[in-house]
Protein backbone atom coordinates (compact mmCIF):
# COMPACT_ATOMS: atom_id res chain seq x y z
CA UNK A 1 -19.50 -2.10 11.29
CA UNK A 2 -18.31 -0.36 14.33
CA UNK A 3 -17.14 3.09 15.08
CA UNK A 4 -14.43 4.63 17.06
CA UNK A 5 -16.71 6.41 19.35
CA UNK A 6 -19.13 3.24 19.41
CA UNK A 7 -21.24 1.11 17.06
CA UNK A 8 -23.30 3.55 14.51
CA UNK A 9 -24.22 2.91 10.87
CA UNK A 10 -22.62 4.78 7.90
CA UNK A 11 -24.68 6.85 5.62
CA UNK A 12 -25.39 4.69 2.22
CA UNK A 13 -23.51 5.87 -0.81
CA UNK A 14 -25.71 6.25 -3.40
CA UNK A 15 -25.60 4.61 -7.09
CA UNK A 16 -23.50 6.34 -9.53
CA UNK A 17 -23.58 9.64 -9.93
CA UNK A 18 -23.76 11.55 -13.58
CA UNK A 19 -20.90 12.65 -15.14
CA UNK A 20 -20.73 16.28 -13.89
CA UNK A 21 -21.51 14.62 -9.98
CA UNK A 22 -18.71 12.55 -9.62
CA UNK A 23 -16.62 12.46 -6.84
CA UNK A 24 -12.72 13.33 -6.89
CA UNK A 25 -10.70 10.68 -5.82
CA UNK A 26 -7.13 11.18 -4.25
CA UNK A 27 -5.02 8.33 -3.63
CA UNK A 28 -2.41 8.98 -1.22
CA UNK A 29 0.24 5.76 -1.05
CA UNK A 30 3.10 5.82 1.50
CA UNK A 31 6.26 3.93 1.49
CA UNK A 32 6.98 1.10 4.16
CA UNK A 33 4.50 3.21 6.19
CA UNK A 34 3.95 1.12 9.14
CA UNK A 35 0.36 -0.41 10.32
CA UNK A 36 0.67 1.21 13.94
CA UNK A 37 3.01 4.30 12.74
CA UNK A 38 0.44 7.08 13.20
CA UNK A 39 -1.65 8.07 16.08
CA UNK A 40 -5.27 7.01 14.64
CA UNK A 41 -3.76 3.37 14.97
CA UNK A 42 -2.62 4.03 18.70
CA UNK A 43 0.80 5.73 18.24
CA UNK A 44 1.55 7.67 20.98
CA UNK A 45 5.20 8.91 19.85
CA UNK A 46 4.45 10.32 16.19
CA UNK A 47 2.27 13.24 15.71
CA UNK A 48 -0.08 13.10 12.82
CA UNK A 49 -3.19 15.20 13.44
CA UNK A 50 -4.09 16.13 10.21
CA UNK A 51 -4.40 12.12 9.43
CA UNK A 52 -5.87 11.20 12.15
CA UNK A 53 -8.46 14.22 11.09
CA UNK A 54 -9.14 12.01 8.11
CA UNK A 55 -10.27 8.90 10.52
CA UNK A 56 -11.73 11.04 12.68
CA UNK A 57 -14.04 12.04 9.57
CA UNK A 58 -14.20 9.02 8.02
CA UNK A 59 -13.24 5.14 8.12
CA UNK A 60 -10.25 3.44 9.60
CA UNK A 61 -9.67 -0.43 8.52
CA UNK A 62 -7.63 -2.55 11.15
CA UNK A 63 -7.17 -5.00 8.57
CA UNK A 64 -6.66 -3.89 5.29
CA UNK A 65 -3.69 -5.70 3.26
CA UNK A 66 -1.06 -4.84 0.06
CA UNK A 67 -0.97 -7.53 -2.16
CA UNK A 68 2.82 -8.34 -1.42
CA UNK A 69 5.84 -7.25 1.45
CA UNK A 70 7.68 -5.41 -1.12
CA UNK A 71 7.04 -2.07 -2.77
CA UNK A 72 6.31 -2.73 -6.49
CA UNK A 73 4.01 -5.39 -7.17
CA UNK A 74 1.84 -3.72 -4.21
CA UNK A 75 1.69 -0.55 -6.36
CA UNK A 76 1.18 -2.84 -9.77
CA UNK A 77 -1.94 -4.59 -7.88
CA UNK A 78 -3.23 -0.81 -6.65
CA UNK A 79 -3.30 0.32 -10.39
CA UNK A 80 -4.41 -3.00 -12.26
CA UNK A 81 -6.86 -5.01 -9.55
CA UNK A 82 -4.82 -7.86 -10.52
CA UNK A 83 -2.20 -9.75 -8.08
CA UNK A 84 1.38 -9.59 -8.48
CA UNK A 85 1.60 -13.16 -9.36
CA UNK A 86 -0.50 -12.88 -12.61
CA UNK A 87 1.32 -10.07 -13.37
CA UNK A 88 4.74 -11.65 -12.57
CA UNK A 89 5.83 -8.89 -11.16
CA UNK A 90 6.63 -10.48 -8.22
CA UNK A 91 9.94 -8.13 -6.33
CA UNK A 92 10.50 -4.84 -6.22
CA UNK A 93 12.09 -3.43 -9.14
CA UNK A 94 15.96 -3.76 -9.26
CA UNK A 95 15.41 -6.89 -6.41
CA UNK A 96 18.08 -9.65 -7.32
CA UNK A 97 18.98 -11.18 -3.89
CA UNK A 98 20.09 -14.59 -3.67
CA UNK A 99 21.11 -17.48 -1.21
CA UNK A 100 23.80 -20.09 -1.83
CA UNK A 101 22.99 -21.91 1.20
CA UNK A 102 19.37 -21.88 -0.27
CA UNK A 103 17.96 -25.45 -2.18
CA UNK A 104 16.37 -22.41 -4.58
CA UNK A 105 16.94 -19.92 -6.24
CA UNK A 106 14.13 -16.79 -6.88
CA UNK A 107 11.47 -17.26 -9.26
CA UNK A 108 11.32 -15.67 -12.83
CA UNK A 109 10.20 -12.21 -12.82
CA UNK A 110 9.34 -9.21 -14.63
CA UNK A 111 10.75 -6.29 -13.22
CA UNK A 112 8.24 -3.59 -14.79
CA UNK A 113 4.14 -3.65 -15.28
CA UNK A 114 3.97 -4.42 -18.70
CA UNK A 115 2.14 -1.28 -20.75
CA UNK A 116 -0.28 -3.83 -22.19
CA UNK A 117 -1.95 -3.68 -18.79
CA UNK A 118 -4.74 -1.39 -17.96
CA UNK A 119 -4.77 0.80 -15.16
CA UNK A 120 -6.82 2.75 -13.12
CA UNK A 121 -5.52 5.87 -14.55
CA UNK A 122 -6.60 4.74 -18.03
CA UNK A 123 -9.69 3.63 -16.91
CA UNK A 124 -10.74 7.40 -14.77
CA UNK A 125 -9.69 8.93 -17.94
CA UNK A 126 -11.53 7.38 -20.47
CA UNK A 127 -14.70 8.13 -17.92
CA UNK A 128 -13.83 11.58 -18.01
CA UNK A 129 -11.41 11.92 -15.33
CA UNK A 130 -8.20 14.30 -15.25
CA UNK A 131 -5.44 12.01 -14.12
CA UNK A 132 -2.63 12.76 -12.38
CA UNK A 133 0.48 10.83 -10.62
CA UNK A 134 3.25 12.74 -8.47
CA UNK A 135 5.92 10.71 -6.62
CA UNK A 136 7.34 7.35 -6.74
CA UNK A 137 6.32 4.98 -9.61
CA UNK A 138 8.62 1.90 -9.61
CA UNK A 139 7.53 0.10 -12.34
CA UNK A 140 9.45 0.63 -14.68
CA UNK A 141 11.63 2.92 -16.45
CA UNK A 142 10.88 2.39 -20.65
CA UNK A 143 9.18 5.17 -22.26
CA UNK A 144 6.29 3.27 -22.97
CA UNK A 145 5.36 2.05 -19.20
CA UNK A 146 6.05 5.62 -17.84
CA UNK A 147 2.95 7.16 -16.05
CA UNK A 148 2.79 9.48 -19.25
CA UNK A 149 1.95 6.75 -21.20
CA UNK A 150 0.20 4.36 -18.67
CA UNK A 151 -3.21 7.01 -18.27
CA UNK A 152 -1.73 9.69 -16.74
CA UNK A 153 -2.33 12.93 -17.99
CA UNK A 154 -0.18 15.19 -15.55
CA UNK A 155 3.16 12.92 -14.88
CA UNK A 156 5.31 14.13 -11.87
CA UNK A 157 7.64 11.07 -11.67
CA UNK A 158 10.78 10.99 -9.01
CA UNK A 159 13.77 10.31 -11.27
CA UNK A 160 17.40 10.60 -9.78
CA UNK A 161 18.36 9.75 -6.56
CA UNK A 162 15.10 8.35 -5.46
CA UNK A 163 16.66 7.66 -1.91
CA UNK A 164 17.79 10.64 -1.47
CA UNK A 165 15.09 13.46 -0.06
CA UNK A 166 17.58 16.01 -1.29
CA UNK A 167 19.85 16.14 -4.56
CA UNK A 168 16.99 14.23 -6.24
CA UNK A 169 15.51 14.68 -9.50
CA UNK A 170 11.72 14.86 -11.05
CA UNK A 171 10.23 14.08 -14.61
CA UNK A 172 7.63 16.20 -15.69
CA UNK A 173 5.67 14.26 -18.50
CA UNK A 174 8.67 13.14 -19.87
CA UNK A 175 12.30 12.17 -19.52
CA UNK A 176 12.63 15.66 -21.97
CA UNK A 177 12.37 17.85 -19.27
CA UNK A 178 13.49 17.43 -15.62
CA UNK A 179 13.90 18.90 -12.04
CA UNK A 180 16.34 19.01 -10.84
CA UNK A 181 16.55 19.46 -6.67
CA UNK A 182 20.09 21.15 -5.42
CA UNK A 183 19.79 20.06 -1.50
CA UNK A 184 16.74 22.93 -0.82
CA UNK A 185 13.40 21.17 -1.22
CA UNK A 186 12.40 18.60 0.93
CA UNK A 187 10.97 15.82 -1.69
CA UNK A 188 8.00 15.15 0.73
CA UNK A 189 7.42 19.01 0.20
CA UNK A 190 7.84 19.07 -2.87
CA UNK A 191 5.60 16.11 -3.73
CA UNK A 192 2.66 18.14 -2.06
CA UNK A 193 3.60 20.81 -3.88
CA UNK A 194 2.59 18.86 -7.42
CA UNK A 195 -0.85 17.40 -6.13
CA UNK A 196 -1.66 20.91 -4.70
CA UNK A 197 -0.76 22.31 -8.64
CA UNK A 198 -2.56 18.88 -10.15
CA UNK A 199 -5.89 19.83 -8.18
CA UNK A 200 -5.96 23.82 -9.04
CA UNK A 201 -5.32 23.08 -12.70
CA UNK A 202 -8.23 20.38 -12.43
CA UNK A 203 -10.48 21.52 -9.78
CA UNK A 204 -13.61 22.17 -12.71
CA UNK A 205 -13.46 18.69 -13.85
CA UNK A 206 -13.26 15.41 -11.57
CA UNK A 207 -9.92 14.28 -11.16
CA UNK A 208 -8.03 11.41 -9.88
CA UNK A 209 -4.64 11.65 -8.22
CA UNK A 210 -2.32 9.49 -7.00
CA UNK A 211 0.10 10.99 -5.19
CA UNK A 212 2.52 8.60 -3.81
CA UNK A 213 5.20 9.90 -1.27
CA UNK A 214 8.46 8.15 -1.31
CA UNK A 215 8.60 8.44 2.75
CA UNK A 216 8.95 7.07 4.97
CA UNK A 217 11.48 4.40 3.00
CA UNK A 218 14.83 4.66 3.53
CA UNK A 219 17.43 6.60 3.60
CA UNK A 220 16.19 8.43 6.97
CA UNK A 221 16.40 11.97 6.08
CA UNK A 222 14.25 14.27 8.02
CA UNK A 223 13.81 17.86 8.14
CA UNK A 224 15.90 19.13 10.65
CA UNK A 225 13.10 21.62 11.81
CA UNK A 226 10.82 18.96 12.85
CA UNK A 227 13.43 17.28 15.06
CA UNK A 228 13.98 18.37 18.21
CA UNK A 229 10.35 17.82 20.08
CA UNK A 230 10.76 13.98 19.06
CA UNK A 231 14.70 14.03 20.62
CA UNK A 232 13.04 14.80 23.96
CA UNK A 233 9.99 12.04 23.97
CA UNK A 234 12.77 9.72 23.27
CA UNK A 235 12.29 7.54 25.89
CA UNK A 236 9.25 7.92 27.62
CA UNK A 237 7.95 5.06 26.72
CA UNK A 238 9.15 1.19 26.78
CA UNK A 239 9.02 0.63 22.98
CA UNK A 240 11.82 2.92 21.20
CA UNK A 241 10.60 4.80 18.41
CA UNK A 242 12.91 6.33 16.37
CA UNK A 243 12.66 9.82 16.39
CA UNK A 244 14.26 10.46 12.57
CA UNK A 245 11.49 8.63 11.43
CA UNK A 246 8.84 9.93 13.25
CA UNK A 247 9.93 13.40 11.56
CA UNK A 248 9.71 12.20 8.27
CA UNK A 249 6.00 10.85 8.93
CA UNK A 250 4.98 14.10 10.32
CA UNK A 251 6.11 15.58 7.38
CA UNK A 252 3.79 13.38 5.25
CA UNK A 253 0.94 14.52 7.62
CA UNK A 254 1.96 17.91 6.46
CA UNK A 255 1.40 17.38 3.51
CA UNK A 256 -1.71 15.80 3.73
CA UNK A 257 -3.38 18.56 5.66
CA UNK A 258 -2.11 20.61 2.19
CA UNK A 259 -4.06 18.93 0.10
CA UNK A 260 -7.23 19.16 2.49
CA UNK A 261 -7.05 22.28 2.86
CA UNK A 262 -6.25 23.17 -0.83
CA UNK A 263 -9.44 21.02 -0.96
CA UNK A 264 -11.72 23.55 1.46
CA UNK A 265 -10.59 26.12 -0.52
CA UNK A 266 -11.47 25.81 -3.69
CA UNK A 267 -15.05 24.37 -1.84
CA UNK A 268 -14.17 20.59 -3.61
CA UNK A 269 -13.90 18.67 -0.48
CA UNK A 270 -17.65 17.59 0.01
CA UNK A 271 -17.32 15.83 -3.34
CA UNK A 272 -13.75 14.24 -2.45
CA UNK A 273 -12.81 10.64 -1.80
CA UNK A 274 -9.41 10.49 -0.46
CA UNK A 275 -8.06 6.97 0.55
CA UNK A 276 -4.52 6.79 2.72
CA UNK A 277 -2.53 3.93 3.19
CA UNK A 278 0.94 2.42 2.31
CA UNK A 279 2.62 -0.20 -0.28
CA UNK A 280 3.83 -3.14 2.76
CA UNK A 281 4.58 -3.61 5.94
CA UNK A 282 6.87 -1.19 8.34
CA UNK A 283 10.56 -1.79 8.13
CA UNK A 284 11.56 -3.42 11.62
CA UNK A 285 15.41 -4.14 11.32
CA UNK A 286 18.42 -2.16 10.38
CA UNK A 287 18.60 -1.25 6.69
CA UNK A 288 20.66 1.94 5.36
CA UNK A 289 20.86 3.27 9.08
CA UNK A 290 19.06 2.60 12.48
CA UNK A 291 15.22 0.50 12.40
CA UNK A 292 12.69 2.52 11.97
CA UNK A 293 9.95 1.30 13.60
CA UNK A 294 7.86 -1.30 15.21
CA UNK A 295 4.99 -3.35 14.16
CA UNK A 296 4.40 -5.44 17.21
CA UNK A 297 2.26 -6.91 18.21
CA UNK A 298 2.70 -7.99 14.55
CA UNK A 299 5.16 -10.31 13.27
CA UNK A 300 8.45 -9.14 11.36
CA UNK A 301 8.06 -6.65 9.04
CA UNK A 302 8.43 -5.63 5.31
CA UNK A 303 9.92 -8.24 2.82
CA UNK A 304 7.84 -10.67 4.96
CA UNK A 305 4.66 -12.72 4.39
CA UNK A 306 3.59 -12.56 7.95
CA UNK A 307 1.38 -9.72 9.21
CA UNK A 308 4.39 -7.21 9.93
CA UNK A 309 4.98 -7.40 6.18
CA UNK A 310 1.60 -7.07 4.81
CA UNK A 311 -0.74 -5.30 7.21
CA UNK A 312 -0.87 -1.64 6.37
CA UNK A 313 -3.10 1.35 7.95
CA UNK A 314 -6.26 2.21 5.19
CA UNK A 315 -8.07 5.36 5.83
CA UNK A 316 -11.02 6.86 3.61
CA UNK A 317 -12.03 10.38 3.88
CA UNK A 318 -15.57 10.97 2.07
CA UNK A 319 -17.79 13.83 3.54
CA UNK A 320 -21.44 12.98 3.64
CA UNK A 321 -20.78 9.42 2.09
CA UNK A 322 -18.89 7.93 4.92
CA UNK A 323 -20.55 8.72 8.40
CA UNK A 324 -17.44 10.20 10.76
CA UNK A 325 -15.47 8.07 13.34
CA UNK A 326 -15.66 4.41 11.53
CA UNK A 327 -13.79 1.65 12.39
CA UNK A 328 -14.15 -1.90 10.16
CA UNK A 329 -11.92 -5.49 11.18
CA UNK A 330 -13.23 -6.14 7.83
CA UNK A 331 -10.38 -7.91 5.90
CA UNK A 332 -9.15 -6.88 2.16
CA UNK A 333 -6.67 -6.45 -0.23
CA UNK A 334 -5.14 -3.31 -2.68
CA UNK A 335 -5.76 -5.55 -5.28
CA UNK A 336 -9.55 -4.56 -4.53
CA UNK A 337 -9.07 -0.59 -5.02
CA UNK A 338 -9.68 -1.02 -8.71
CA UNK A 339 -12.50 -2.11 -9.13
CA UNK A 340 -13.85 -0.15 -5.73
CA UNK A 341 -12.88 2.99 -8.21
CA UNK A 342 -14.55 1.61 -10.97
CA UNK A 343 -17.72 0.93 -8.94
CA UNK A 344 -18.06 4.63 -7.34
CA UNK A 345 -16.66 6.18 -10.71
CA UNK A 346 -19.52 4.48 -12.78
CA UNK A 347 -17.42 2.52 -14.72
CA UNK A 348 -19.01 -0.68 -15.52
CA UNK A 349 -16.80 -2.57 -17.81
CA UNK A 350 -13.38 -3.39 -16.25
CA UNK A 351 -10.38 -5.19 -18.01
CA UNK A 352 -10.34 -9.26 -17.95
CA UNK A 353 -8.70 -11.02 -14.92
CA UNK A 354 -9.38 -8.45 -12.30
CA UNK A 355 -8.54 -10.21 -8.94
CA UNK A 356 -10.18 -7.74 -6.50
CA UNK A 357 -13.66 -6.92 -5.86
CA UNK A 358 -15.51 -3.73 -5.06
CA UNK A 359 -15.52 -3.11 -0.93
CA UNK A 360 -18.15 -0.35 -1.44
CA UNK A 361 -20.07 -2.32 1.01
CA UNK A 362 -17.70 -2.12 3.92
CA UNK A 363 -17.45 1.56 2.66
CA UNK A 364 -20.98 2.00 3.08
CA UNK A 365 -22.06 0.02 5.90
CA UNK A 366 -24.09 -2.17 4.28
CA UNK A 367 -21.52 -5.17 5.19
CA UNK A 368 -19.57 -6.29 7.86
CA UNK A 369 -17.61 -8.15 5.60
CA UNK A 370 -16.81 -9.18 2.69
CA UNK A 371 -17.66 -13.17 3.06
CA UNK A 372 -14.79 -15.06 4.22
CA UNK A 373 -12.94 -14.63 0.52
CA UNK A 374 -9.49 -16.03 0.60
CA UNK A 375 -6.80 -13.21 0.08
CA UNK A 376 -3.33 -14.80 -1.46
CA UNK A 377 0.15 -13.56 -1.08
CA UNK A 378 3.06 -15.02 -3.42
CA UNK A 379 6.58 -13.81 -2.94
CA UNK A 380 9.01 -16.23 -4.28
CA UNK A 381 11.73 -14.47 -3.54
CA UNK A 382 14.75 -13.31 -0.82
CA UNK A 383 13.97 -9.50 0.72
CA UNK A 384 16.33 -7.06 1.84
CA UNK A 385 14.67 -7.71 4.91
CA UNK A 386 15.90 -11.58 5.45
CA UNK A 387 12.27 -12.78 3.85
CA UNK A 388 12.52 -16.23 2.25
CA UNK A 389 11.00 -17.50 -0.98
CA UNK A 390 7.26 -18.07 0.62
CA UNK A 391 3.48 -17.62 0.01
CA UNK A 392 0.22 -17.39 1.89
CA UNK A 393 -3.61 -17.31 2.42
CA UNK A 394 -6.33 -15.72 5.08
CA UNK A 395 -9.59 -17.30 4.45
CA UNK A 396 -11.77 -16.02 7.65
CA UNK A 397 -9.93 -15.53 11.04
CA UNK A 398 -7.09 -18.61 9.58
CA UNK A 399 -4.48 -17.82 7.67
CA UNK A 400 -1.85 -20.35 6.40
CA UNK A 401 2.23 -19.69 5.62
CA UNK A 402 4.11 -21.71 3.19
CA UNK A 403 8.06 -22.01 2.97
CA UNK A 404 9.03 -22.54 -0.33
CA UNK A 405 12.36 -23.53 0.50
CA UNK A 406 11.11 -26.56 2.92
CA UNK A 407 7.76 -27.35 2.06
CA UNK A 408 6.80 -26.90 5.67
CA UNK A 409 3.43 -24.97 6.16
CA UNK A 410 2.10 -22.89 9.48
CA UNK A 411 -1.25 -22.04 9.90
CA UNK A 412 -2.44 -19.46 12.73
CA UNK A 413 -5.79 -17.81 13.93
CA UNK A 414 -5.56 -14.37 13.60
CA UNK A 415 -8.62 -13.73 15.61
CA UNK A 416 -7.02 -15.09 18.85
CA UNK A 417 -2.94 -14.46 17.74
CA UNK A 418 -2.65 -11.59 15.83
CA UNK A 419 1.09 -11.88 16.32
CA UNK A 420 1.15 -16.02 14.72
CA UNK A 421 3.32 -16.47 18.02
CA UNK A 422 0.92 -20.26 17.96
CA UNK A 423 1.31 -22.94 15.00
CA UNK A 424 -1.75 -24.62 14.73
CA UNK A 425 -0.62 -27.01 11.51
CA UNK A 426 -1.06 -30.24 13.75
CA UNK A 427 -3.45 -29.33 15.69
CA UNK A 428 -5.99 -28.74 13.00
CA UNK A 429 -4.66 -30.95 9.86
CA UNK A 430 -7.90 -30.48 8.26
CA UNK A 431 -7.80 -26.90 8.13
CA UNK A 432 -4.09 -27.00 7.51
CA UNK A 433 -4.79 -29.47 4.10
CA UNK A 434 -7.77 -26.99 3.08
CA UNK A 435 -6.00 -24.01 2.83
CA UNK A 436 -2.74 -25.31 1.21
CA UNK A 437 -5.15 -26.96 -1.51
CA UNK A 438 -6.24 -23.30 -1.98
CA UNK A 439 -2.72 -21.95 -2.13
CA UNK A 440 -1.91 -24.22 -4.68
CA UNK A 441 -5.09 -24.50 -6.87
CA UNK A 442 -4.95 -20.46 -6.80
CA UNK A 443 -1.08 -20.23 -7.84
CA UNK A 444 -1.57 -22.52 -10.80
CA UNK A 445 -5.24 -20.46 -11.63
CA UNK A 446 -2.80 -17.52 -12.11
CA UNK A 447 0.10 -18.80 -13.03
CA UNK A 448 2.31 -18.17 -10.54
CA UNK A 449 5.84 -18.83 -10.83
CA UNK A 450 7.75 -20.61 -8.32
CA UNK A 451 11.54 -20.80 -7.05
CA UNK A 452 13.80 -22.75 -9.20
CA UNK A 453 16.23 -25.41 -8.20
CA UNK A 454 20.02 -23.93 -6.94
CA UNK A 455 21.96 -26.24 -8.52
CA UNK A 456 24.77 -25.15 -6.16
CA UNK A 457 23.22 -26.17 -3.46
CA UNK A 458 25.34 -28.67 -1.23
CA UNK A 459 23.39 -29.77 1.70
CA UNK A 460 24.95 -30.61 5.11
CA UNK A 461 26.05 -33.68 5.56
């Protein structure tokens, strides 16, 4: 385990704590955050103190991972432990991109979590939490898989206009009643706004909330007030940030120093586990308007396979529990914030087919890593974000790339090419062969479903 200010243990956690000690958990997701968008991770063009406060006084991961490029199935594997594949929930929801010049066509899908599936939520809650969600859900739209009925006891749900971060509309436990935004609060704002109310109505009991921002995702709409300071660094430096979108990320670090400080207040914040991080990779090309941002020295971005698409930032904020200023390479996945929760919450029985495992090790020092586990990645499918139908595994420093479309396979050392500029394939066939067998031993373990035939596919001649 290191440290940003050197190599130093962390303090252990202890076992579970009794009912009335448990800690409160908020889980802040971002959307298409990048993995070097804020200045913790070495961006010098975006200003985000009151996150980088949060590394500063806890633990920073350089290598933590969603469970797919694309927005859904990372938030399905957050909430269940399980990957997207089991779930076959494999695209975002409403993703139906195709390619006629492609030999396949996308995979079968569900485009919702099915409400047979347990989630965190229900699991907190039925261990005494309060639960509540505010923000983007994008798992579905029934009744029956809303957050209202999937464990969530206080449901703040962005309805209408979900691009938008003005005109946009919220449910409030219900599709009954509604807000309705008329071009005056900032969604971002507003968002804060509902897990400052969540924690005041629940700061007696622990809670668990999941607040998940719809920024930084597209349509770039910042608040015009936080402009001009970013207009004038435009520039001053070789890589060009874009200064919309740094705006918009400041205006998430807003709103996490709200809930911090709504935190210190109400004297909760010793007992407080707050975990940061986003649902894929940065979004590197033009989409709805101008990139924006960079993931290099990464490769591509979201709606990719390759460490631009799946690499995200992971900060964990836990006074007294985590010692201040850590910094782990350690290696995981969101499928493993499940059962993490479950450990710290004292919840020994989780549902069956749980992929991820509890990093409370790496959380407490007491491990560097986590073994050399292989972490899997399945998206059979064609991004908004020119992604093809492919899949992969990192077992150790090697990770391995499959196309889908062509069969071919790439396999790269992280350790020594973070940016998989190198294809090792034939330079280490044995390595190559040992991590495809795991690809494809693992997809049929969960039943993955693969890319079908185009049967209007005419190849060249």
């Amino acid at each position: 385990m290191k440290t940003l200010a050197g190599i130093m243990p962390l303090l252990l956690l202890g076992g579970a704590a009794p009912a009335q000690q448990k800690p409160n958990i908020v889980f802040i997701l971002t959307d298409d955050l990048g993995w070097k968008d804020l200045g913790c991770y070495g961006n010098k063009f975006a200003e985000t103190p009151n996150i980088d406060s949060l590394a500063k006084r806890g633990i920073l991961f350089t290598q933590a991972y969603a469970a797919c490029p694309v927005s859904s199935p990372t938030r399905a594997s957050i909430i269940t432990g399980r990957y997207p594949a089991r779930l076959q929930l494999t695209n975002f929801i409403a993703g139906n991109r195709t390619d006629a010049s492609s030999p396949v066509l996308p995979a079968p899908w569900k485009p919702y979590l099915e409400s047979r599936e347990i989630t965190i939520a229900e699991l907190l809650r039925g261990s005494g939490y309060s639960t509540g969600m505010a923000g983007k859900w994008h798992l579905g739209s029934y009744d029956s898989i809303a957050p209202w009925n999937q464990g969530f006891d206080y449901s703040r749900m962005i309805g209408k206009n979900g691009l938008d971060y003005y005109n946009y509309s919220i449910y409030e436990d219900s599709y009954n009643k509604e807000f309705t935004d008329k071009g005056t609060e900032y969604l971002t704002d507003k968002l804060t706004d509902y897990g400052v109310e969540f924690i005041l109505r629940n700061r007696g009991n622990p809670f668990f909330l999941y607040l998940a921002y719809s920024a930084p995702h597209v349509i770039i709409v910042p608040r015009p007030d936080k402009m001009m300071k970013y207009f004038r660094k435009y520039g001053q430096s070789e890589e060009k940030f874009n200064p919309y979108y740094a705006a918009m990320v400041e205006s998430i670090d807003d709103g996490v120093g709200r809930i911090v400080e709504t935190l210190k207040q109400n004297g909760i914040f010793e007992n407080t586990l707050i975990i940061f991080t986003s649902d894929n990779g940065g979004l590197g090309l033009d989409e709805l308007g101008p990139t924006p941002t960079s993931n290099l020295p990464l490769r591509k971005w979201k709606g990719h396979v390759y460490e631009g698409g799946i690499r995200v930032p992971a900060i964990m904020s836990w006074p007294g529990k985590i010692n201040p200023g850590s910094l782990s390479e350690a290696y995981f996945s969101s499928i493993d914030y499940l059962p993490t929760l479950c450990q710290i919450a004292g919840i020994k029985s989780m549902p069956a087919n749980v992929d991820g495992i509890s990093i409370l090790p790496l959380i407490k020092g007491t491990a560097d890593s986590v073994s050399d586990r292989p972490l899997y990645w399945h998206y059979p499918h064609f991004s908004n974000q020119m992604g093809r139908p492919s899949g992969a595994i990192r077992k150790g420093d090697f990770k391995l790339v499959e196309n889908y479309e062509t069969g071919k396979t790439e396999l790269f050392n992280l350790r020594d090419d973070v940016s998989e500029s190198a294809d090792l394939s034939n330079l280490m066939v044995q390595k190559t062969t040992e991590l495809h067998k795991l690809l494809i031993e693992w997809r049929k373990r969960v039943n993955a479903a693969m890319p079908v035939p185009n049967p209007q596919y005419k190849p060249l001649k």
